[in-house]
Protein backbone atom coordinates (compact mmCIF):
# COMPACT_ATOMS: atom_id res chain seq x y z
CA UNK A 1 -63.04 6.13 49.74
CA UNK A 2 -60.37 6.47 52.43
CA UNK A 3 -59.24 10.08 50.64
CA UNK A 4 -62.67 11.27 51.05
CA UNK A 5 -62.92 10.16 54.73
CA UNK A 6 -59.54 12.07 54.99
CA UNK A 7 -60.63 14.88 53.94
CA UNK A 8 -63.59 15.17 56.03
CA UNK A 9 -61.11 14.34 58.69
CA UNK A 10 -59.80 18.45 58.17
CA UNK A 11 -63.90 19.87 56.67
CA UNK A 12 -66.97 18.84 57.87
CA UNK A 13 -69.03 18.58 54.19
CA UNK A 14 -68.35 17.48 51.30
CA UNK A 15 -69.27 17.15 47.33
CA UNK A 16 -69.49 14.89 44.40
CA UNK A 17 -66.87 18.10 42.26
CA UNK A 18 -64.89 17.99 45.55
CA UNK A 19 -64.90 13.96 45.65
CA UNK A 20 -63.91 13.65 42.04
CA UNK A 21 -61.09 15.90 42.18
CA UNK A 22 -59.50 14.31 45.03
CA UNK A 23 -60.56 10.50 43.56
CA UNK A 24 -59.53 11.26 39.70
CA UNK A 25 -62.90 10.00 38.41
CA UNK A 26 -65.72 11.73 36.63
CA UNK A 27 -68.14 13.64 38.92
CA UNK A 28 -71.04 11.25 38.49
CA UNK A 29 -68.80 8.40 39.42
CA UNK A 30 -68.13 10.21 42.73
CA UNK A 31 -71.96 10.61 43.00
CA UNK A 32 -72.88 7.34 42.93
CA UNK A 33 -69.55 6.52 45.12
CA UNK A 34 -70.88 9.21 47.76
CA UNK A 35 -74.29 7.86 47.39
CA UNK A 36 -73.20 4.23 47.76
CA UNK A 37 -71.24 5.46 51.02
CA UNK A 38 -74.33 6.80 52.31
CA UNK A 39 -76.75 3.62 51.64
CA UNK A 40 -73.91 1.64 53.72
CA UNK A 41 -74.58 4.27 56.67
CA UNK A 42 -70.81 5.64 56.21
CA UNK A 43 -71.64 9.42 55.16
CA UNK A 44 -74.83 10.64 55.89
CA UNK A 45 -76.51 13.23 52.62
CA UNK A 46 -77.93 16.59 53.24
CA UNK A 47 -80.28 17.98 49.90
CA UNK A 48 -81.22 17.27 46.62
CA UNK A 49 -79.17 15.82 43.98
CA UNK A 50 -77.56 18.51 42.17
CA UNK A 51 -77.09 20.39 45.34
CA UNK A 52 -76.22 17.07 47.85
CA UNK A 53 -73.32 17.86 50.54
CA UNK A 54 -72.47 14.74 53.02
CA UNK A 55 -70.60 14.31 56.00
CA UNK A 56 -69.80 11.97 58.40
CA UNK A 57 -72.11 10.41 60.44
């Protein structure tokens, strides 16, 4: 999870394709990592869930 903080460090959204990429796991892993993240108040989601972004809060 610290990559993904990182990397919002330099953008301000991010992706579950984007997280994935930068984790080396599956893209519905990073969902559920993302969405996990955001359920512990860490990232904060913006839309629906083909189309989710987050950032930090």
């Amino acid at each position: 999870m610290q990559v993904v903080l990182e990397y919002l460090n330099g953008n301000k959204k991010i992706n579950s394709a984007i997280a994935a990429e930068l984790l080396g796991v599956e893209v519905k892993t990073a969902s559920r990592l993302l969405s996990k993240a955001e359920k512990l108040e860490i990232l904060k989601g913006d839309g629906k869930t083909k189309n989710k972004v987050y950032s930090v809060l």
